[in-house]
PDB file of N, CA and C in Angstrom:
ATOM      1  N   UNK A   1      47.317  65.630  29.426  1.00  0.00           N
ATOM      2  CA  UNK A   1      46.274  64.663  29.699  1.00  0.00           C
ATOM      3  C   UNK A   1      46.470  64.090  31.104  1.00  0.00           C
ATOM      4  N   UNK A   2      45.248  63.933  31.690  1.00  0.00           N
ATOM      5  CA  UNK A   2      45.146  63.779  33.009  1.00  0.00           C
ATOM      6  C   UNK A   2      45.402  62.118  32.801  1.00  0.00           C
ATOM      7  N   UNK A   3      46.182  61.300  33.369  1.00  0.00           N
ATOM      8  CA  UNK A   3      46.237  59.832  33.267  1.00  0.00           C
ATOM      9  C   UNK A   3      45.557  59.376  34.300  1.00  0.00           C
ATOM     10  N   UNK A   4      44.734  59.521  35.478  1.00  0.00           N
ATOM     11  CA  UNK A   4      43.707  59.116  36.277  1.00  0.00           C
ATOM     12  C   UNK A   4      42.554  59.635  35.748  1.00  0.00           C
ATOM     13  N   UNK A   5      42.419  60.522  34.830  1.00  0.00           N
ATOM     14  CA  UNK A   5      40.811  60.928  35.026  1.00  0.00           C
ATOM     15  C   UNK A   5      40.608  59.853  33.414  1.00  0.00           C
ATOM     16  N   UNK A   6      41.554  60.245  32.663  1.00  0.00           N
ATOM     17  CA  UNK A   6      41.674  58.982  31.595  1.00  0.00           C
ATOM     18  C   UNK A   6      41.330  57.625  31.711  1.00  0.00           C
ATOM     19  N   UNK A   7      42.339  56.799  32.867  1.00  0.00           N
ATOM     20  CA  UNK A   7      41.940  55.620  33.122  1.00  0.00           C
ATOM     21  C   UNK A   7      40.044  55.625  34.337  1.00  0.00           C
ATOM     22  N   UNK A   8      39.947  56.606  34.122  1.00  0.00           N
ATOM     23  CA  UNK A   8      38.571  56.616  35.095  1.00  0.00           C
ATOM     24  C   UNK A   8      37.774  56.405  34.223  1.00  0.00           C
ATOM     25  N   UNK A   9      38.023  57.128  32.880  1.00  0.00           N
ATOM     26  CA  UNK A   9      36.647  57.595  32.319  1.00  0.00           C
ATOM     27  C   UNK A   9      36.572  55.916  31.390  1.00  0.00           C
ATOM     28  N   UNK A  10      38.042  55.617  31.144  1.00  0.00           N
ATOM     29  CA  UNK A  10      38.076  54.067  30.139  1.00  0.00           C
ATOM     30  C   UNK A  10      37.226  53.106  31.054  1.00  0.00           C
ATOM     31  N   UNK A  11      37.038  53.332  32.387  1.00  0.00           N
ATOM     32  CA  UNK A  11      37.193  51.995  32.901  1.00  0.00           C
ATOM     33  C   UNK A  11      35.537  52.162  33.074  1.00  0.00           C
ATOM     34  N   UNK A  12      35.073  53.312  33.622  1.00  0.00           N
ATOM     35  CA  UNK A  12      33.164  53.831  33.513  1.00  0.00           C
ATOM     36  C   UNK A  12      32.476  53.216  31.998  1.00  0.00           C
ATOM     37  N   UNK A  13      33.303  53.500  30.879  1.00  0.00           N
ATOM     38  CA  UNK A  13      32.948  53.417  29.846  1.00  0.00           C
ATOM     39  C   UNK A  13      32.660  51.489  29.723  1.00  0.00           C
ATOM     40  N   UNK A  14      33.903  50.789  29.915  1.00  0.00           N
ATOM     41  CA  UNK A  14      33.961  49.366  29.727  1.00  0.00           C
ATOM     42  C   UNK A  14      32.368  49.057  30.988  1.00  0.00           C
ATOM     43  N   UNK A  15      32.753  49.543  32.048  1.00  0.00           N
ATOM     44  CA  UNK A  15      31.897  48.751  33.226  1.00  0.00           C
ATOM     45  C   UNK A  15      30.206  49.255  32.920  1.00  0.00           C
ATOM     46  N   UNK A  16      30.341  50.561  32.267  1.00  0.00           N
ATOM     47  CA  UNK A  16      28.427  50.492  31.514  1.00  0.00           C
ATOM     48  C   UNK A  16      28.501  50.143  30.817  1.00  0.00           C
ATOM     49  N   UNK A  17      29.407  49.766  29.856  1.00  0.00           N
ATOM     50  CA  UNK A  17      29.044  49.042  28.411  1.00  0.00           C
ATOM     51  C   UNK A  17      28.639  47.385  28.956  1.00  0.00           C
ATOM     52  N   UNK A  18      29.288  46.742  30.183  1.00  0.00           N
ATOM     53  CA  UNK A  18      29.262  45.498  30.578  1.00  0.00           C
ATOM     54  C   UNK A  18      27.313  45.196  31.187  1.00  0.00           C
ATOM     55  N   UNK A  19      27.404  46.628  31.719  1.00  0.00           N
ATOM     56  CA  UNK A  19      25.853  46.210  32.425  1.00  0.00           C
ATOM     57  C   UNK A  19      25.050  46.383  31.601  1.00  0.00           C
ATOM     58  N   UNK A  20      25.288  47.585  30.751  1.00  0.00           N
ATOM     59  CA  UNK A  20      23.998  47.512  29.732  1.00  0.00           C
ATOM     60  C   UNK A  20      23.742  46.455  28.962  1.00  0.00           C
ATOM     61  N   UNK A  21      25.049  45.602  28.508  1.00  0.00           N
ATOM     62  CA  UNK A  21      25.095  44.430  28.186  1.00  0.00           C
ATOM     63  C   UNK A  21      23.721  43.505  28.739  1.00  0.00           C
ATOM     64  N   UNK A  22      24.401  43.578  30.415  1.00  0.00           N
ATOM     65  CA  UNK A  22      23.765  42.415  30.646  1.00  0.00           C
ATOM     66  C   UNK A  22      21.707  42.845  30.946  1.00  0.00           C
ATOM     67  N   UNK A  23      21.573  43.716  30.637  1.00  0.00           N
ATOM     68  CA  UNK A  23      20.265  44.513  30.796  1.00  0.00           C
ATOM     69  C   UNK A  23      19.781  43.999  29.258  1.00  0.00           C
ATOM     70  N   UNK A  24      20.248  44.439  28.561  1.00  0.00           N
ATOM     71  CA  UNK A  24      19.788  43.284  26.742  1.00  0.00           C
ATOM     72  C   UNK A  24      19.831  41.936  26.800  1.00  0.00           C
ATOM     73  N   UNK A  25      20.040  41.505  27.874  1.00  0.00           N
ATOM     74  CA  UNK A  25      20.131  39.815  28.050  1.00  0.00           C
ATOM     75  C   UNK A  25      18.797  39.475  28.976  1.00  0.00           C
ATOM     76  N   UNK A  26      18.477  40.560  29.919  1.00  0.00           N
ATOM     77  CA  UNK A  26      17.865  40.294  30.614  1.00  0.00           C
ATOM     78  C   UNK A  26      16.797  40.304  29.648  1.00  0.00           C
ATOM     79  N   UNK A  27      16.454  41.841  28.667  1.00  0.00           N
ATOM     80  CA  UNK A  27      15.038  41.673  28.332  1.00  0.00           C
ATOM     81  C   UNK A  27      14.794  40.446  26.833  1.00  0.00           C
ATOM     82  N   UNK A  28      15.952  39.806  26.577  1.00  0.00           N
ATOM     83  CA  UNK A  28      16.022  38.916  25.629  1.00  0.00           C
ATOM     84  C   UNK A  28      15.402  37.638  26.094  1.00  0.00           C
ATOM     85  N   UNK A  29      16.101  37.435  27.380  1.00  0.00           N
ATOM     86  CA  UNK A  29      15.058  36.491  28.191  1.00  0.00           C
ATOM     87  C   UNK A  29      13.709  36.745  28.167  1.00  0.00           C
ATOM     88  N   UNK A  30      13.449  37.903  28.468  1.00  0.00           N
ATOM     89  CA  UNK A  30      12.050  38.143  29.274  1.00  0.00           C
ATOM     90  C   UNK A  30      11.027  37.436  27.640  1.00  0.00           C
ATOM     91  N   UNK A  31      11.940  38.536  26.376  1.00  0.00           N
ATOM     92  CA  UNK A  31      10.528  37.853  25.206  1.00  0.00           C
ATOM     93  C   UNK A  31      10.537  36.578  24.777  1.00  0.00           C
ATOM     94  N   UNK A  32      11.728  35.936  24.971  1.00  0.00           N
ATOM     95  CA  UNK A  32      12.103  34.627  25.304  1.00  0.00           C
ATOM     96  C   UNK A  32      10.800  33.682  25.874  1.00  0.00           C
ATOM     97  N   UNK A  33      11.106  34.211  27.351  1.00  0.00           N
ATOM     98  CA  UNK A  33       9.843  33.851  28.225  1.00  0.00           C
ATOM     99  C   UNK A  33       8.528  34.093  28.082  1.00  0.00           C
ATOM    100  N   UNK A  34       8.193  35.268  27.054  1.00  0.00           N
ATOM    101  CA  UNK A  34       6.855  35.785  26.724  1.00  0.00           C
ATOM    102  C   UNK A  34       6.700  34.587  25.542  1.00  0.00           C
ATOM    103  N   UNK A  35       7.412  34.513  24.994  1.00  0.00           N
ATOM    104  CA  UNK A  35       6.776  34.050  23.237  1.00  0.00           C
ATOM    105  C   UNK A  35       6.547  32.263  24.099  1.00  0.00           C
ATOM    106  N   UNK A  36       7.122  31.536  24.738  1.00  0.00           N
ATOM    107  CA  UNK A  36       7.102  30.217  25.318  1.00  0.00           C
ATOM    108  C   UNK A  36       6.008  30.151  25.546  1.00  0.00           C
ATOM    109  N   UNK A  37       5.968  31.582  26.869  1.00  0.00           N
ATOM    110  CA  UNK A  37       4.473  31.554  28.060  1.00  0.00           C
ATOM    111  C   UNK A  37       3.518  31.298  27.290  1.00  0.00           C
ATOM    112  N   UNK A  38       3.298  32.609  26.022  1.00  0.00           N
ATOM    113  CA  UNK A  38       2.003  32.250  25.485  1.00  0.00           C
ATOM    114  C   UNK A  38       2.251  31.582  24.435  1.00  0.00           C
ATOM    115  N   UNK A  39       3.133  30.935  23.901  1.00  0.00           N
ATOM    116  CA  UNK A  39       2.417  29.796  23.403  1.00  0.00           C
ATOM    117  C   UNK A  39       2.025  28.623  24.276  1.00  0.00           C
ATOM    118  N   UNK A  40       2.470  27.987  25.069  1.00  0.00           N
ATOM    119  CA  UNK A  40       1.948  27.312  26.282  1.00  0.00           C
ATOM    120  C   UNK A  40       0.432  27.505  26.189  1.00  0.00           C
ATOM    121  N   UNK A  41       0.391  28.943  27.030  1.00  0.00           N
ATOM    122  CA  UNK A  41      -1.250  29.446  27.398  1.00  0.00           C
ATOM    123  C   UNK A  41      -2.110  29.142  26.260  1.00  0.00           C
ATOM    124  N   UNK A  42      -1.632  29.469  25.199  1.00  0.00           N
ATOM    125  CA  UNK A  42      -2.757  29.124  23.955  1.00  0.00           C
ATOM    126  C   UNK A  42      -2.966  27.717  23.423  1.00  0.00           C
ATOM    127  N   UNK A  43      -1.903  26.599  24.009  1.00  0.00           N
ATOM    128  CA  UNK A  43      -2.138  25.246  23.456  1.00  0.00           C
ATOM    129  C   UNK A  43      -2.855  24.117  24.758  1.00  0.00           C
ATOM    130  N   UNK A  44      -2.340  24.982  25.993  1.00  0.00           N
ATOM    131  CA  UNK A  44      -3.519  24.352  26.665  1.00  0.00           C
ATOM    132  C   UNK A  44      -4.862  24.489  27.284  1.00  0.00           C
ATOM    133  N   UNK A  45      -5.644  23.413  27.612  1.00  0.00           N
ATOM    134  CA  UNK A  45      -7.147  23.737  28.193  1.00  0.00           C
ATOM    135  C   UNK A  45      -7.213  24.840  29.140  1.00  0.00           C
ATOM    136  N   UNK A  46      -8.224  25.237  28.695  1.00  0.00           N
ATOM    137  CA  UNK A  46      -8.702  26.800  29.093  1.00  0.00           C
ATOM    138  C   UNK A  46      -8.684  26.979  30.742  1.00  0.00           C
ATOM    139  N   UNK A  47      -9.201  25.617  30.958  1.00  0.00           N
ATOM    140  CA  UNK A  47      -9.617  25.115  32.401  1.00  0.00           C
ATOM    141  C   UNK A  47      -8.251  25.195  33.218  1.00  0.00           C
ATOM    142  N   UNK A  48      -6.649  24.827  32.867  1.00  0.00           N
ATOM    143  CA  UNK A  48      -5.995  25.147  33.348  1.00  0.00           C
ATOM    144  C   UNK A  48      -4.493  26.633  33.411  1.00  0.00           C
ATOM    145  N   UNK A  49      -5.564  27.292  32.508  1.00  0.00           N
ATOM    146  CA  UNK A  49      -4.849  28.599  32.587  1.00  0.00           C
ATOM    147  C   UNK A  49      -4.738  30.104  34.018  1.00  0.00           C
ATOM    148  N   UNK A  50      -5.244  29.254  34.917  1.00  0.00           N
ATOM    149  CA  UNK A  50      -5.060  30.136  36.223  1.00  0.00           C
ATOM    150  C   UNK A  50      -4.015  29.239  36.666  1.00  0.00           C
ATOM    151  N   UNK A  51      -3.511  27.764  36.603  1.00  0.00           N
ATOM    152  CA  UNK A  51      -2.451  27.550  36.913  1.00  0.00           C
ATOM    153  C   UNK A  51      -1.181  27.963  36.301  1.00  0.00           C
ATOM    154  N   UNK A  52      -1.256  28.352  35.000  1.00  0.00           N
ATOM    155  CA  UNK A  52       0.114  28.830  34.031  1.00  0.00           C
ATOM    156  C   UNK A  52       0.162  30.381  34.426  1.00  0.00           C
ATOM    157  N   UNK A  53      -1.034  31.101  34.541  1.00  0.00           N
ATOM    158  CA  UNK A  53      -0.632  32.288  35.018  1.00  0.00           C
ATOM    159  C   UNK A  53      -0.162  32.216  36.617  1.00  0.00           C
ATOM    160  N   UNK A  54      -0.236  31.470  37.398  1.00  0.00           N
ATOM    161  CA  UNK A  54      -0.076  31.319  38.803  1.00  0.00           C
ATOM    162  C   UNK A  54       1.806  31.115  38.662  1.00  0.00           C
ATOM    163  N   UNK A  55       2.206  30.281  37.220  1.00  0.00           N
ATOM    164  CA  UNK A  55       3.744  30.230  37.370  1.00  0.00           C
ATOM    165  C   UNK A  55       4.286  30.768  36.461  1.00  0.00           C
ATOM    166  N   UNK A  56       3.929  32.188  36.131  1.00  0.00           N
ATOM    167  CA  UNK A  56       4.414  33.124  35.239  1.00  0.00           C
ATOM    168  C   UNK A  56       5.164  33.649  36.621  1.00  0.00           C
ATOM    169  N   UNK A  57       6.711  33.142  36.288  1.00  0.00           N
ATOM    170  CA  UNK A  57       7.627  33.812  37.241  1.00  0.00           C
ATOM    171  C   UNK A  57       8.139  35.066  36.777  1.00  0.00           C
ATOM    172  N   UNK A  58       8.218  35.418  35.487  1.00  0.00           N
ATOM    173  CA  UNK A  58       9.137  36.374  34.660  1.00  0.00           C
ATOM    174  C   UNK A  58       7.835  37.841  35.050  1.00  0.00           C
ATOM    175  N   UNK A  59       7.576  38.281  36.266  1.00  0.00           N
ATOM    176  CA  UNK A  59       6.612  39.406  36.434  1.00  0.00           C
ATOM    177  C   UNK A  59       7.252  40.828  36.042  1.00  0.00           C
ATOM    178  N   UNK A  60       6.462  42.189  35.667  1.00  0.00           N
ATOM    179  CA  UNK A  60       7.099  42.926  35.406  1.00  0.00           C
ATOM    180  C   UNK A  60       7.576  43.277  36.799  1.00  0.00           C
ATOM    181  N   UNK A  61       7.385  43.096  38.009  1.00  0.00           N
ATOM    182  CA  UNK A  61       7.821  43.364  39.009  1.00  0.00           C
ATOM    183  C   UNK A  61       9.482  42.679  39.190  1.00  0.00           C
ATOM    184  N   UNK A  62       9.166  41.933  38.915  1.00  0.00           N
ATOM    185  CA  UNK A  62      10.496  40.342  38.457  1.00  0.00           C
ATOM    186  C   UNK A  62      11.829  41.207  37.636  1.00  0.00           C
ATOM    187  N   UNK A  63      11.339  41.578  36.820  1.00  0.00           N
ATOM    188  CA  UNK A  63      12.003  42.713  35.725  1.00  0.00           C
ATOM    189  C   UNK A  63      12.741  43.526  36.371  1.00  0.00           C
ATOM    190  N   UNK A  64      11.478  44.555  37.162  1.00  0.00           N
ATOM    191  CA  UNK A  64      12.278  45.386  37.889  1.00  0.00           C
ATOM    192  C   UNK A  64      13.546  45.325  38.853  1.00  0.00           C
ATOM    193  N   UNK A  65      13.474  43.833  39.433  1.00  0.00           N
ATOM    194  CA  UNK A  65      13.951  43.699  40.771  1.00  0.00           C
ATOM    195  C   UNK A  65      15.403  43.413  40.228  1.00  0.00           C
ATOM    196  N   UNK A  66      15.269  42.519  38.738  1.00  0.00           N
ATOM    197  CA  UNK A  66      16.480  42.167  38.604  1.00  0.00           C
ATOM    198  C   UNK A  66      17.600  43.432  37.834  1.00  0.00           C
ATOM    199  N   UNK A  67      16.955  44.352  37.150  1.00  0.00           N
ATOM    200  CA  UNK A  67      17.367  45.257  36.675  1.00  0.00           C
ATOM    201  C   UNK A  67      17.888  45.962  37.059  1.00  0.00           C
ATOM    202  N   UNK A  68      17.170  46.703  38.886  1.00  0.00           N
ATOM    203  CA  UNK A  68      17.556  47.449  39.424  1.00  0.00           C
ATOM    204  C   UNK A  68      19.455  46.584  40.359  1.00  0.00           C
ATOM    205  N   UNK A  69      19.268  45.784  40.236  1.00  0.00           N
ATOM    206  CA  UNK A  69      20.055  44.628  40.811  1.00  0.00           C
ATOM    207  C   UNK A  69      21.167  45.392  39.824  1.00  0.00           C
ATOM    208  N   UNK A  70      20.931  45.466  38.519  1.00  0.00           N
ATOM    209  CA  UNK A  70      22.388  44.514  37.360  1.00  0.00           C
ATOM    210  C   UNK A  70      22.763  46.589  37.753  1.00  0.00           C
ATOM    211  N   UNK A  71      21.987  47.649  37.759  1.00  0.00           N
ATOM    212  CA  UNK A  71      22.294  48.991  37.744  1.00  0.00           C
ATOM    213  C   UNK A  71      23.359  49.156  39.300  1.00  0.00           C
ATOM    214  N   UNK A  72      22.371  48.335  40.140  1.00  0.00           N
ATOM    215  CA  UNK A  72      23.223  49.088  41.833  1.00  0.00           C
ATOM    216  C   UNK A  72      24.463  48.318  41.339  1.00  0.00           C
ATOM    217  N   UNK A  73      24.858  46.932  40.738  1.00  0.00           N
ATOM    218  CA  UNK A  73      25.644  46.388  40.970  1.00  0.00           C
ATOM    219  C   UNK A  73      26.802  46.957  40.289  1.00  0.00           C
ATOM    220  N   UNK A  74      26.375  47.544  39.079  1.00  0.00           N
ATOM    221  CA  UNK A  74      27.485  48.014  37.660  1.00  0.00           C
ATOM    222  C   UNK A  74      27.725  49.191  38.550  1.00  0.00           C
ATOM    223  N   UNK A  75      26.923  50.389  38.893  1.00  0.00           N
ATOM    224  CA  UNK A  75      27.260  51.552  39.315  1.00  0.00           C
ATOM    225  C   UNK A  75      28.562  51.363  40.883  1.00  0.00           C
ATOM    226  N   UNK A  76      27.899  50.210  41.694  1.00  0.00           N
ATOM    227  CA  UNK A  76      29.083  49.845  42.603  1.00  0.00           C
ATOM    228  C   UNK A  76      30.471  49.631  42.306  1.00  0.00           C
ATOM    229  N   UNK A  77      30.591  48.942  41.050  1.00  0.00           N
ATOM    230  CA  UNK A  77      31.912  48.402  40.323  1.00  0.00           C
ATOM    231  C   UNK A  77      32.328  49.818  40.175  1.00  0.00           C
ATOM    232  N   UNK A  78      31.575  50.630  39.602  1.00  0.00           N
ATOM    233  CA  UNK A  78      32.718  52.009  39.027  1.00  0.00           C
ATOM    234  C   UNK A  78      32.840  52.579  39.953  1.00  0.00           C
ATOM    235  N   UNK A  79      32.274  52.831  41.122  1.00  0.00           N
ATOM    236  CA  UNK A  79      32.503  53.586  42.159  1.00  0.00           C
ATOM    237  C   UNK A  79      33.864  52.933  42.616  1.00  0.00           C
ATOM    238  N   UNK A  80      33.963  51.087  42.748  1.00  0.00           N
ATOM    239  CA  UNK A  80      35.416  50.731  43.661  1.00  0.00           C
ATOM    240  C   UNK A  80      36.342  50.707  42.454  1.00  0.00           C
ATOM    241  N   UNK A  81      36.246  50.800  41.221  1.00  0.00           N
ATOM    242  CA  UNK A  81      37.311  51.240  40.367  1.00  0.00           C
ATOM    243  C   UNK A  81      37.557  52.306  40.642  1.00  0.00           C
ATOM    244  N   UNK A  82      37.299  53.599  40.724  1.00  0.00           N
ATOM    245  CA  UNK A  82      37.367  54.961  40.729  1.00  0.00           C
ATOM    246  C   UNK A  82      38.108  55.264  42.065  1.00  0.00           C
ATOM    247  N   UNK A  83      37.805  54.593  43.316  1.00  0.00           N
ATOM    248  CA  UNK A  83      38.472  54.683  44.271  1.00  0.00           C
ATOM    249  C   UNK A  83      39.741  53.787  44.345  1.00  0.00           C
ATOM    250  N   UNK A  84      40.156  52.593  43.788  1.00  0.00           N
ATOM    251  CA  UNK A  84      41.079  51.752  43.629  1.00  0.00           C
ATOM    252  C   UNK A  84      42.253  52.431  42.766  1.00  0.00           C
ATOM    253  N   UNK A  85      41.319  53.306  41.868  1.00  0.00           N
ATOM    254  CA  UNK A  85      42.729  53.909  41.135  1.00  0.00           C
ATOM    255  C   UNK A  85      43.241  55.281  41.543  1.00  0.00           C
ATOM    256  N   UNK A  86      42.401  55.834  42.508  1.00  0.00           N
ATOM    257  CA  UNK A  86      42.962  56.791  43.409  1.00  0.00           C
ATOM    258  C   UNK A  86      43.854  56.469  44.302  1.00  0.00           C
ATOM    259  N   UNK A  87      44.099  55.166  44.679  1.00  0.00           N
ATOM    260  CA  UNK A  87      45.335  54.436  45.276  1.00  0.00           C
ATOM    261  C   UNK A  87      46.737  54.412  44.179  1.00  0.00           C
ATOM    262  N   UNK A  88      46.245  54.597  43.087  1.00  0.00           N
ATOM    263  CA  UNK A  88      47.763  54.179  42.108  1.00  0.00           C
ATOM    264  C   UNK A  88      48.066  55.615  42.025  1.00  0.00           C
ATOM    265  N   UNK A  89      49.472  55.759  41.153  1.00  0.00           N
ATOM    266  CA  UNK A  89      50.209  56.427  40.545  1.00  0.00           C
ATOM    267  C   UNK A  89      49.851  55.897  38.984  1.00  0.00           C
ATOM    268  N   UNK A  90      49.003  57.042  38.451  1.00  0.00           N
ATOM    269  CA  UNK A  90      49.208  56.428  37.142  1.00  0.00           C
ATOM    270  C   UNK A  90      49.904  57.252  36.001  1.00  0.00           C
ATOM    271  N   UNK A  91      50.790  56.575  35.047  1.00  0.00           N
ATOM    272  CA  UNK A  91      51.877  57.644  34.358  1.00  0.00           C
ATOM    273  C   UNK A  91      51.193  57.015  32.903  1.00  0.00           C
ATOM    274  N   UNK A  92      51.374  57.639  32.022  1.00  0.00           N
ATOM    275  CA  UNK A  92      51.188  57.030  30.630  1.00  0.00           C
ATOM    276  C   UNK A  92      52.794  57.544  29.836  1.00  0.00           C
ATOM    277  N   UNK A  93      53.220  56.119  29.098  1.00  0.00           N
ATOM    278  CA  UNK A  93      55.158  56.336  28.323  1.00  0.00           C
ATOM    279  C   UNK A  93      54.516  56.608  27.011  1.00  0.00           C
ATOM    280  N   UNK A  94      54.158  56.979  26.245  1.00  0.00           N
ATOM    281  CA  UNK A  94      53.409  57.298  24.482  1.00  0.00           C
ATOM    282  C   UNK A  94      54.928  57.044  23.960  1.00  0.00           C
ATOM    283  N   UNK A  95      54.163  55.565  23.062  1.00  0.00           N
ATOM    284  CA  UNK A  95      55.484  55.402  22.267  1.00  0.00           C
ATOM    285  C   UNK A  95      55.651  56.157  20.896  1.00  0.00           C
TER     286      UNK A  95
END
């Protein structure tokens, strides 16, 4: 057993399990923010519903921007793990 390609593949595994994480948080918010928005929109006057859509911040564009964010950021982490542990010596002792 390769003990770098081992600790590579543990550490890829933890650091997408962390972003995908935080990607189910994001869209937990988002229906979060949907079920609020419209109830809001439906309890007030009709007359001021171009202002509630004017501060619908949560856009699917909004979505995108932050998503693509939580992906460059997770995929960066494994890239400087992957190179950080090409700096070690790594041995595994199996007790």
């Amino acid at each position: 057993m390769n003990a770098k390609n081992f600790l590579n593949n543990q550490s890829y595994r933890e650091i997408s399990g962390l972003f995908k994480t935080m990607l189910m948080l994001v869209e937990d918010m988002k229906k979060d923010h949907d079920f609020h928005y419209d109830k809001l929109y439906e309890e007030i006057p009709e007359e001021y519903h171009s202002v509630i859509r004017a501060a619908d911040h949560f856009t699917p564009d909004k979505l995108s921007w932050i998503r693509k964010r939580i992906l460059d950021y997770g995929n960066e982490s494994i890239r400087n793990m992957e190179k950080e542990i090409e700096n070690c010596q790594v041995l595994f002792k199996f007790k």
